[in-house]
C-alpha atoms as a PDB file:
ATOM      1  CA  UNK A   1      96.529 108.476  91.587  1.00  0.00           C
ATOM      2  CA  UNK A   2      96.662 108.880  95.143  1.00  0.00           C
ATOM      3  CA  UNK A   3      97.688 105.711  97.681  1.00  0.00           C
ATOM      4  CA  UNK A   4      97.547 105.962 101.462  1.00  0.00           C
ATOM      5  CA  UNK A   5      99.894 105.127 104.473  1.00  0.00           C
ATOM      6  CA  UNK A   6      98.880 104.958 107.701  1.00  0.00           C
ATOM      7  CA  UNK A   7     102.153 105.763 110.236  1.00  0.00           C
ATOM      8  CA  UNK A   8     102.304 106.690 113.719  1.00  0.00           C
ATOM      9  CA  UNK A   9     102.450 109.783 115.158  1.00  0.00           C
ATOM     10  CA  UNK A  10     106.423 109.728 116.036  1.00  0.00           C
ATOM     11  CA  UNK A  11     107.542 107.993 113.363  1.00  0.00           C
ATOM     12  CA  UNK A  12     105.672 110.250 110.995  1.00  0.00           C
ATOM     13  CA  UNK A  13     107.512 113.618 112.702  1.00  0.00           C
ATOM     14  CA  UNK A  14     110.679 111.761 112.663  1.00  0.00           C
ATOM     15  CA  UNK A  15     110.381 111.129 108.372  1.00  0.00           C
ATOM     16  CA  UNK A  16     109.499 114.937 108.130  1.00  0.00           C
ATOM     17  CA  UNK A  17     112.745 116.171 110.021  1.00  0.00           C
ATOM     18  CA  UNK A  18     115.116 113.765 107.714  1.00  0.00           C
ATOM     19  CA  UNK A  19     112.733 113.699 104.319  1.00  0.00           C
ATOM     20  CA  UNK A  20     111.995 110.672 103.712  1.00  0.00           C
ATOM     21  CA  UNK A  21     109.946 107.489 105.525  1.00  0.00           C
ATOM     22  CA  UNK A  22     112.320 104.210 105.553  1.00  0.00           C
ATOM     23  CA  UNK A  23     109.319 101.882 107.229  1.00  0.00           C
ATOM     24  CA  UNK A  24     107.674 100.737 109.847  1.00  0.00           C
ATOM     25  CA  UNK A  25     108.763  97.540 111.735  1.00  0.00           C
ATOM     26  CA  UNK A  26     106.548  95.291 109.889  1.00  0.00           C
ATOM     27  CA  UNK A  27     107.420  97.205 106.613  1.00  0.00           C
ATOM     28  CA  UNK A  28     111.208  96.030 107.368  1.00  0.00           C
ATOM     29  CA  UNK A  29     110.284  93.245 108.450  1.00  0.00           C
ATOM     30  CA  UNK A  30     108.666  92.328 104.677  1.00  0.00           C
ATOM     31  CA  UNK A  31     110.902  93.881 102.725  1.00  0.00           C
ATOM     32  CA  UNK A  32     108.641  97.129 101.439  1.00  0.00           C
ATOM     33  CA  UNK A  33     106.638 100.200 102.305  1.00  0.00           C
ATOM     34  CA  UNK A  34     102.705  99.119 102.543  1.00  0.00           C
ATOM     35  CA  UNK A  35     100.054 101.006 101.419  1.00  0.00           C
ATOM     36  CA  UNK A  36      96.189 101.339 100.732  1.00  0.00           C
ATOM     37  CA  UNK A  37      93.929 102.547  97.916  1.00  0.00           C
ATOM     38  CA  UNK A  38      91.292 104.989  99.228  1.00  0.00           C
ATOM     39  CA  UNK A  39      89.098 101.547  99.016  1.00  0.00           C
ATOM     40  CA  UNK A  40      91.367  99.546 101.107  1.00  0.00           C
ATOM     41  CA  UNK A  41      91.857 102.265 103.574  1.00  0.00           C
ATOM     42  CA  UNK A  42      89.251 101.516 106.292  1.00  0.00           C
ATOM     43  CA  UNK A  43      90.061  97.482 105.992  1.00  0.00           C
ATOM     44  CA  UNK A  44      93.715  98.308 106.894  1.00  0.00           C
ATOM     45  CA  UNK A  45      93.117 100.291 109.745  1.00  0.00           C
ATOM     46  CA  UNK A  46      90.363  97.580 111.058  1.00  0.00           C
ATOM     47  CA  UNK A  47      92.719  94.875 110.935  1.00  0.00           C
ATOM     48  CA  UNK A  48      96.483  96.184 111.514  1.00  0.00           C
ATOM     49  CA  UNK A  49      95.420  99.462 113.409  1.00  0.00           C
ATOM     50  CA  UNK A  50      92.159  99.254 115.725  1.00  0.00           C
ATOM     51  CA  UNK A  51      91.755 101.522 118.794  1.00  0.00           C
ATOM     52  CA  UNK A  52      95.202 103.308 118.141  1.00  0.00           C
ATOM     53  CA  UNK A  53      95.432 106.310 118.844  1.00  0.00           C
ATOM     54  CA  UNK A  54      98.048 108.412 117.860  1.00  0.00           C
ATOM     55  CA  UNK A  55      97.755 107.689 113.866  1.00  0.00           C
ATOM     56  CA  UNK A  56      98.597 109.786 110.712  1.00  0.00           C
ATOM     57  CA  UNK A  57      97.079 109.031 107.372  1.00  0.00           C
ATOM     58  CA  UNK A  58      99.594 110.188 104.329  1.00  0.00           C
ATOM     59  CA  UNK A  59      97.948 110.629 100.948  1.00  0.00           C
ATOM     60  CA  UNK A  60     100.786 109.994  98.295  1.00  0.00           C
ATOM     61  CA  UNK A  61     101.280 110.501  95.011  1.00  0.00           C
ATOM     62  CA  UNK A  62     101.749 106.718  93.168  1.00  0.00           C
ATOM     63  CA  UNK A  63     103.487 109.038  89.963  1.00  0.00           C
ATOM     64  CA  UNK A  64     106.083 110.098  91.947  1.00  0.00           C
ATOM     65  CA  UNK A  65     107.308 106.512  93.313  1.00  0.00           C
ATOM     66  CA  UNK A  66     108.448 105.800  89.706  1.00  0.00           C
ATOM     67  CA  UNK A  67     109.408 101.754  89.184  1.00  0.00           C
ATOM     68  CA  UNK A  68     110.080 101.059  92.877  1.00  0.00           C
ATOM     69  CA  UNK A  69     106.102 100.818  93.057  1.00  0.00           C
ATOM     70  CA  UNK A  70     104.157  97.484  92.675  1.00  0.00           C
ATOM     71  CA  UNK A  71     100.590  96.194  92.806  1.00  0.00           C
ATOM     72  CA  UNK A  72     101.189  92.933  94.380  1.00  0.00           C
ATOM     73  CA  UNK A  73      98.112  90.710  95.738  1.00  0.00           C
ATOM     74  CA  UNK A  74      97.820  90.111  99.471  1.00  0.00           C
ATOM     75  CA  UNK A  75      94.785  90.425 101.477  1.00  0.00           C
ATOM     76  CA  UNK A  76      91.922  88.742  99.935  1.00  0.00           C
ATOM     77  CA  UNK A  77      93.862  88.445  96.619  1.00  0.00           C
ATOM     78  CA  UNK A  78      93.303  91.933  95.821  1.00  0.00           C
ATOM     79  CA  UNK A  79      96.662  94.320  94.699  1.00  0.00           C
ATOM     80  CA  UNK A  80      98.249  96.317  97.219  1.00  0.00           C
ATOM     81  CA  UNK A  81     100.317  98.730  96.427  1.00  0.00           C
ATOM     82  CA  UNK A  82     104.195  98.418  98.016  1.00  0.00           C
ATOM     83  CA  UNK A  83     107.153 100.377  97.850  1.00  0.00           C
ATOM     84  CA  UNK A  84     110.464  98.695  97.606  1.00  0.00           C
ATOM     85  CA  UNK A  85     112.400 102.346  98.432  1.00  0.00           C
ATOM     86  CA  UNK A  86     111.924 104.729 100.481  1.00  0.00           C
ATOM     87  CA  UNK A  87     108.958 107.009 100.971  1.00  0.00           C
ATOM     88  CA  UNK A  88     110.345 110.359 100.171  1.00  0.00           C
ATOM     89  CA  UNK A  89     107.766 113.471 101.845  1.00  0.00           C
ATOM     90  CA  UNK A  90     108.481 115.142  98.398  1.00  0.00           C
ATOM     91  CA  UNK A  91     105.572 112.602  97.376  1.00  0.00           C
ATOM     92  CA  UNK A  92     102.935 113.490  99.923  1.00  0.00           C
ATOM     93  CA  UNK A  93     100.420 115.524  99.006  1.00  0.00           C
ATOM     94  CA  UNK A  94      98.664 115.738 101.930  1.00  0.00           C
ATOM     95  CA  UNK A  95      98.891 114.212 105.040  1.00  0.00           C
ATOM     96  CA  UNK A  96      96.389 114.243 108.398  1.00  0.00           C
ATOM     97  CA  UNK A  97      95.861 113.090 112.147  1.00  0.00           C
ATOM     98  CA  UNK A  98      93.474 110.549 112.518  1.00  0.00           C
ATOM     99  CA  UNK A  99      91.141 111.557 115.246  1.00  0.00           C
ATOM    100  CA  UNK A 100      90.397 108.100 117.938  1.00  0.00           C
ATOM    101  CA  UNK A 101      88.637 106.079 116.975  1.00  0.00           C
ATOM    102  CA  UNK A 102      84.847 106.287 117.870  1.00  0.00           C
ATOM    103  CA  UNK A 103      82.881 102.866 118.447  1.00  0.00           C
ATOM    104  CA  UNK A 104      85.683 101.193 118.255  1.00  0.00           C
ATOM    105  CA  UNK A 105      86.743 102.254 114.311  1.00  0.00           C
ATOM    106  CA  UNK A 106      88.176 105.348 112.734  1.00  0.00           C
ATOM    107  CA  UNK A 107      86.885 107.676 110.803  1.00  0.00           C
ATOM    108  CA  UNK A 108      88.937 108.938 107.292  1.00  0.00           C
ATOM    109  CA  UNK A 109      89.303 112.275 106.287  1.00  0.00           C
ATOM    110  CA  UNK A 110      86.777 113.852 104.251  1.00  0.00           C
ATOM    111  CA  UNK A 111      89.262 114.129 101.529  1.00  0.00           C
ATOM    112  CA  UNK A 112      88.832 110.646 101.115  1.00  0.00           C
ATOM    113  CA  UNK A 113      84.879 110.131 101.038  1.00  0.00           C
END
């Protein structure tokens, strides 16, 4: 199964030089690495990401985050899925640039559709 992060530009070039993704601020800030389904994609980048620019979406492999991954309910009381490690890049499986957003929301890969 695959699960989604969105990350910015810098932060994603700076996981790829050392291996592995330790958070963004408001990951830290919570305590765990947050991620989408493909489903819950495009409602996460409405609400914590509109009209940025400079955005990568990481496709991840949930079997390779072992017990450290949990379904917890947050937004509208549906399960997220949150990391309490580490992202590792070993996981990825794919990851691409989100082009701007065009009238005013942005547009996922076709992998995704």
């Amino acid at each position: 199964m695959l699960i989604y992060k969105i990350i910015d530009e810098a932060s994603w070039r700076q996981a790829q030089a050392v291996g592995h993704f330790n958070g963004s601020s408001d990951d830290k800030r919570d305590g765990f690495i947050h991620f989408s389904s493909a489903a819950q994609t495009a409602g996460t980048l409405a609400k914590h990401f509109a009209g940025r620019a400079d955005l990568i979406i990481a496709a991840v492999d949930a079997d390779r985050l072992g017990a450290n991954l949990k379904w917890e309910k947050s937004r509208g009381s549906q399960e997220f899925p949150h990391l309490y490690a580490s992202l590792p890049i070993s996981a990825v499986i794919w990851w691409r640039p989100l082009p701007p957003p065009t009238g005013g929301r942005h547009v996922l890969p076709p992998e995704m559709i």
